[in-house]
Protein backbone atom coordinates (compact mmCIF):
# COMPACT_ATOMS: atom_id res chain seq x y z
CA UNK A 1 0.00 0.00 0.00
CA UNK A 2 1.15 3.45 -0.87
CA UNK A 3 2.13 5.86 1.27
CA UNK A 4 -0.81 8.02 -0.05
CA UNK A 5 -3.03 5.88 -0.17
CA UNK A 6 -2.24 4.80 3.39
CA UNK A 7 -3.06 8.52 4.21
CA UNK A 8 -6.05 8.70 2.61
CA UNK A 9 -7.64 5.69 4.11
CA UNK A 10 -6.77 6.73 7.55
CA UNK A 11 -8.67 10.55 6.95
CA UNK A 12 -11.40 8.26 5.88
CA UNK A 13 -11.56 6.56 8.78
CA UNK A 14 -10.68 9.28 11.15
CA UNK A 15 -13.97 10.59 9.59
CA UNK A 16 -16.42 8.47 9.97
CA UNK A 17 -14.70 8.06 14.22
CA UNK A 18 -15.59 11.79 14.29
CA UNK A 19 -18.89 11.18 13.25
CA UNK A 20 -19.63 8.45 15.66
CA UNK A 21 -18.61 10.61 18.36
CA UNK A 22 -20.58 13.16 17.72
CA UNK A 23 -23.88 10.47 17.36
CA UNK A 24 -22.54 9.17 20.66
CA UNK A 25 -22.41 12.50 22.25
CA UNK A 26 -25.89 13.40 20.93
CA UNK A 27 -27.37 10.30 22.55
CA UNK A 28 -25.57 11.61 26.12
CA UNK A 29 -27.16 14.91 25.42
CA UNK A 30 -24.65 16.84 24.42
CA UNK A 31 -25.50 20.12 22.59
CA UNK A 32 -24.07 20.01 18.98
CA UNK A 33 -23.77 23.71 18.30
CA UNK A 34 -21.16 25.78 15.35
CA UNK A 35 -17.89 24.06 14.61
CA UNK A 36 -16.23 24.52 17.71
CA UNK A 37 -18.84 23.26 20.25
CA UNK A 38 -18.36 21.28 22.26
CA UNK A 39 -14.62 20.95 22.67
CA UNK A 40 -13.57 17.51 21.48
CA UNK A 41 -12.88 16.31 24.58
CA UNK A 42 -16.83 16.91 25.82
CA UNK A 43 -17.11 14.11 22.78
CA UNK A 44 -14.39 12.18 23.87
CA UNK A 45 -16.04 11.95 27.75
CA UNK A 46 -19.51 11.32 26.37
CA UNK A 47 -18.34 7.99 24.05
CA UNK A 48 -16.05 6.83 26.76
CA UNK A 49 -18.90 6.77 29.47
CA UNK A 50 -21.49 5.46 27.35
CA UNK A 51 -18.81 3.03 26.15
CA UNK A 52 -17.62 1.89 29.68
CA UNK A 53 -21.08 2.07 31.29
CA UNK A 54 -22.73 -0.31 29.05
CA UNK A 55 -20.43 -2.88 30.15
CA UNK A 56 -19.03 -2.43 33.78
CA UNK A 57 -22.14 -2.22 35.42
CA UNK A 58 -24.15 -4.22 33.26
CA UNK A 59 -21.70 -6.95 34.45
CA UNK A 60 -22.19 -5.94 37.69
CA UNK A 61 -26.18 -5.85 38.19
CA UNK A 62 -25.86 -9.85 36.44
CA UNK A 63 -23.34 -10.69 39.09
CA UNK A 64 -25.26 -9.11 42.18
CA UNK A 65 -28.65 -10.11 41.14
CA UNK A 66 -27.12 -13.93 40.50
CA UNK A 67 -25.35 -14.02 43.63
CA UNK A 68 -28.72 -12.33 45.50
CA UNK A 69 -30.77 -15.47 44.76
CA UNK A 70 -28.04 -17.35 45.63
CA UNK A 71 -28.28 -16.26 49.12
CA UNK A 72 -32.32 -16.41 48.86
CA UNK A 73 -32.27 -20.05 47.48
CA UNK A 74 -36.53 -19.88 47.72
CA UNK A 75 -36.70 -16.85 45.64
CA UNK A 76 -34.81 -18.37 43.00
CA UNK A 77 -37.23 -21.38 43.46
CA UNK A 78 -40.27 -18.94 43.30
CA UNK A 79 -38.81 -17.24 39.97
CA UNK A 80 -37.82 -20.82 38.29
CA UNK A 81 -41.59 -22.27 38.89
CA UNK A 82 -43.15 -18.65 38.03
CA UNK A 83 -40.86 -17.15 35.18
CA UNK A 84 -43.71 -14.17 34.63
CA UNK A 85 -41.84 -12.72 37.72
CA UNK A 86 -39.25 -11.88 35.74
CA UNK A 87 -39.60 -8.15 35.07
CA UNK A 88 -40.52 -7.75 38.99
CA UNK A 89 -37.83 -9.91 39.66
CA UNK A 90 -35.41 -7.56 37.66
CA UNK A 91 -36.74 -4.46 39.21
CA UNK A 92 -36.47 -5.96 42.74
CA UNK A 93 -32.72 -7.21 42.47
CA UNK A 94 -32.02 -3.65 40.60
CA UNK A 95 -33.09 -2.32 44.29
CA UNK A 96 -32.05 -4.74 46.20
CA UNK A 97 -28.03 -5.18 45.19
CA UNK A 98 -27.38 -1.81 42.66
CA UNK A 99 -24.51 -2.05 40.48
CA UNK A 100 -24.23 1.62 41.17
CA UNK A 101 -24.22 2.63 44.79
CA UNK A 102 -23.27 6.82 44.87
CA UNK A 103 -23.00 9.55 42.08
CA UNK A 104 -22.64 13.14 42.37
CA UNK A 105 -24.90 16.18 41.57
CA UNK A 106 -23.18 20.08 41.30
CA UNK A 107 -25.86 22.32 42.60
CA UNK A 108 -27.00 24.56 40.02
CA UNK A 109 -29.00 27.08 41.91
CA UNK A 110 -29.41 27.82 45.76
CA UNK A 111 -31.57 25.31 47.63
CA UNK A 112 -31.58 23.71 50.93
CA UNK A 113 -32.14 19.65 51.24
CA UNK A 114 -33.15 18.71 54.80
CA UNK A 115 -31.96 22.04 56.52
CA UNK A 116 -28.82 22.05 54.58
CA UNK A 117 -28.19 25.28 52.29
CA UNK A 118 -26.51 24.45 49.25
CA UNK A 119 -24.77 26.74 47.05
CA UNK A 120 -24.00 27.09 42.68
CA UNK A 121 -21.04 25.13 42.51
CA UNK A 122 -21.27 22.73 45.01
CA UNK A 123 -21.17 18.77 44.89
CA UNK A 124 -23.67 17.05 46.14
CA UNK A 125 -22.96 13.05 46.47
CA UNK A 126 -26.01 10.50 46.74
CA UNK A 127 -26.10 7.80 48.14
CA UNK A 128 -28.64 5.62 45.88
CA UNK A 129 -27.84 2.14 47.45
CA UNK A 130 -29.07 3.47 50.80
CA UNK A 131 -31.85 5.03 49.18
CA UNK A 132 -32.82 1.66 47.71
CA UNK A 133 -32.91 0.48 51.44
CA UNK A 134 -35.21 3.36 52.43
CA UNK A 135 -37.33 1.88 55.33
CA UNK A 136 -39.91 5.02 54.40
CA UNK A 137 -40.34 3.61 50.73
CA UNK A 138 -39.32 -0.18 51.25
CA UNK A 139 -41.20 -2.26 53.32
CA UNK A 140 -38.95 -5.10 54.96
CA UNK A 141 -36.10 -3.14 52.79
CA UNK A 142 -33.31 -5.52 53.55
CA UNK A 143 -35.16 -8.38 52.38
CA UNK A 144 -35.17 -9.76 49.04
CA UNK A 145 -38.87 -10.31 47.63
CA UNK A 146 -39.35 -10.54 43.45
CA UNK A 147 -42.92 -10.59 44.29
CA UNK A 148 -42.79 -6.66 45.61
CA UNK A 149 -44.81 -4.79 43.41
CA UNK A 150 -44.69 -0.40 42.83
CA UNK A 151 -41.22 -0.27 43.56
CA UNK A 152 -39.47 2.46 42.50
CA UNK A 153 -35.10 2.23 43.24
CA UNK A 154 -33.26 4.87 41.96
CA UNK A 155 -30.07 2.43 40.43
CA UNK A 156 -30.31 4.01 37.17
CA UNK A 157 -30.72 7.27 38.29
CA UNK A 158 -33.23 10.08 37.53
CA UNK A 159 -34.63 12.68 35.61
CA UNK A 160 -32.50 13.88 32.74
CA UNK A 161 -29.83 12.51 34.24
CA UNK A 162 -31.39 8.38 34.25
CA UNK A 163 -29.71 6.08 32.60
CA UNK A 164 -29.49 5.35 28.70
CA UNK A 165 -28.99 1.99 28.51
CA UNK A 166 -31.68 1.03 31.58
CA UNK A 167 -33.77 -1.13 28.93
CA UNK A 168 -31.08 -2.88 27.34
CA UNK A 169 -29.39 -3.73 30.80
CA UNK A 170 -33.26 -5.07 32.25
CA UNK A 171 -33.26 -7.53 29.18
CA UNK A 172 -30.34 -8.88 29.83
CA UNK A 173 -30.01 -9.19 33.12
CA UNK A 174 -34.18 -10.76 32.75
CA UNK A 175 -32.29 -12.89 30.10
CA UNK A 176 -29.49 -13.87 32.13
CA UNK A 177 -31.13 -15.06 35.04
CA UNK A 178 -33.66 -16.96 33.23
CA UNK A 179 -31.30 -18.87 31.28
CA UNK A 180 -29.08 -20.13 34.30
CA UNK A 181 -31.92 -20.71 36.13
CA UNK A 182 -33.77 -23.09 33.52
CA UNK A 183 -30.10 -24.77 32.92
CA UNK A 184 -29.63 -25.56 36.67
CA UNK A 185 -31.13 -27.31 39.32
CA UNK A 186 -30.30 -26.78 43.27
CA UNK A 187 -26.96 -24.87 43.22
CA UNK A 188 -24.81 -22.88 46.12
CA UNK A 189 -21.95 -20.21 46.84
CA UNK A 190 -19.25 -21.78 47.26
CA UNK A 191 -17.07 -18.49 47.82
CA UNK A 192 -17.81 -14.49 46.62
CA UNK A 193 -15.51 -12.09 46.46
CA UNK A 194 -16.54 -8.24 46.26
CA UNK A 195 -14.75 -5.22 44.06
CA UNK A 196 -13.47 -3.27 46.83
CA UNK A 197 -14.63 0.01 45.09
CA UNK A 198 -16.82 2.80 46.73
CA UNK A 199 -18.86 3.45 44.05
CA UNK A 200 -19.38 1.08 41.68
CA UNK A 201 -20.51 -2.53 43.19
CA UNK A 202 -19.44 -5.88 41.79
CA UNK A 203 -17.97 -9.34 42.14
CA UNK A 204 -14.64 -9.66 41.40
CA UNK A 205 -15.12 -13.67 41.82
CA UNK A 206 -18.13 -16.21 42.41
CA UNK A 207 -17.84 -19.22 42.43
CA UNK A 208 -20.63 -21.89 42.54
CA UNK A 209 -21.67 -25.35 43.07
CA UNK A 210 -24.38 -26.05 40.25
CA UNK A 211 -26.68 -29.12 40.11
CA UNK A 212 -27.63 -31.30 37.83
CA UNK A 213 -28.92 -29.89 34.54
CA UNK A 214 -32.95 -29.76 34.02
């Protein structure tokens, strides 16, 4: 290949990575205004967190919800005999063990939250795993029940700010699930082994003891 040639096929590609960028940043909501806005890097941010996100904690919200009926061996019985419990089932686990636990908010205008005053500029960090646990929203919150119905957890966020990919991760994470569980028969934790990260929640190892195939 020439030299030229060479040089010409990488503008061409170089192109068409510019203009998946800026699709990816227009899916994040970022505002696509004159040639220079936003700054390449605002593209560069937007495609690497839509890029990471859709796989980190997708992993992780297949590995907590498979490890929660693990520990809640009848609730994995329940959702085997009843698969129609499936999207509640989802939802439930979604609350119950979030891939995400925190995230941060800057403070916009002035407000106060609970007799706090908060100021433009300001971070505000929330806590959305305890949320999930919210005694006030929850009943029994600590307990794992894919028969709960209305709930509401906040692990993909809110607002304009919820998450993108929140339909794609529910299917297959409801896909997931359904498949080991029709594939096994009685199974246990044999050992589990958390991410020690403060923000994002996952299993670095599990390791099971599965049963005779169905």
């Amino acid at each position: 290949m020439s030299a030229s040639s060479w040089h010409l096929r990488r503008r061409s590609f170089a192109g068409r990575g510019v203009a998946l960028w800026v699709g990816v940043a227009i899916l994040a909501g970022v505002r696509i205004h004159g040639p220079d806005h936003p700054r390449p890097w605002c593209l560069l941010a937007a495609g690497i967190l839509l890029f990471a996100a859709g796989f980190e904690t997708t992993t992780n919200l297949i590995g907590n919800g498979l490890a929660a009926l693990l520990a809640n061996p009848h609730q994995a019985d329940l959702l085997r005999q009843q698969p129609a419990l499936a999207a509640g089932a989802v939802e439930e686990l979604l609350r119950y063990d979030a891939p995400v636990q925190t995230n941060g908010r800057t403070v916009l205008e002035s407000t106060r939250i609970a007799d706090v005053e908060l100021e433009p500029g300001q971070v505000v960090l929330t806590l959305l795993g305890a949320a999930n646990r919210d005694p006030d929203q929850f009943t029994h919150p600590d307990s794992l029940d894919i028969t709960r119905t209305g709930s509401r957890p906040l692990s993909f966020g809110a607002g304009i700010h919820f998450c993108l990919g929140a339909p794609l991760a529910r299917l297959e994470l409801q896909i997931a699930l359904g498949r080991f569980l029709e594939r096994f028969g009685e199974y246990e934790v044999v050992a589990a082994e958390h991410v020690p990260n403060f923000q994002l929640r996952g299993l670095a190892a599990l390791v099971v003891k599965p049963g005779l195939a169905l």
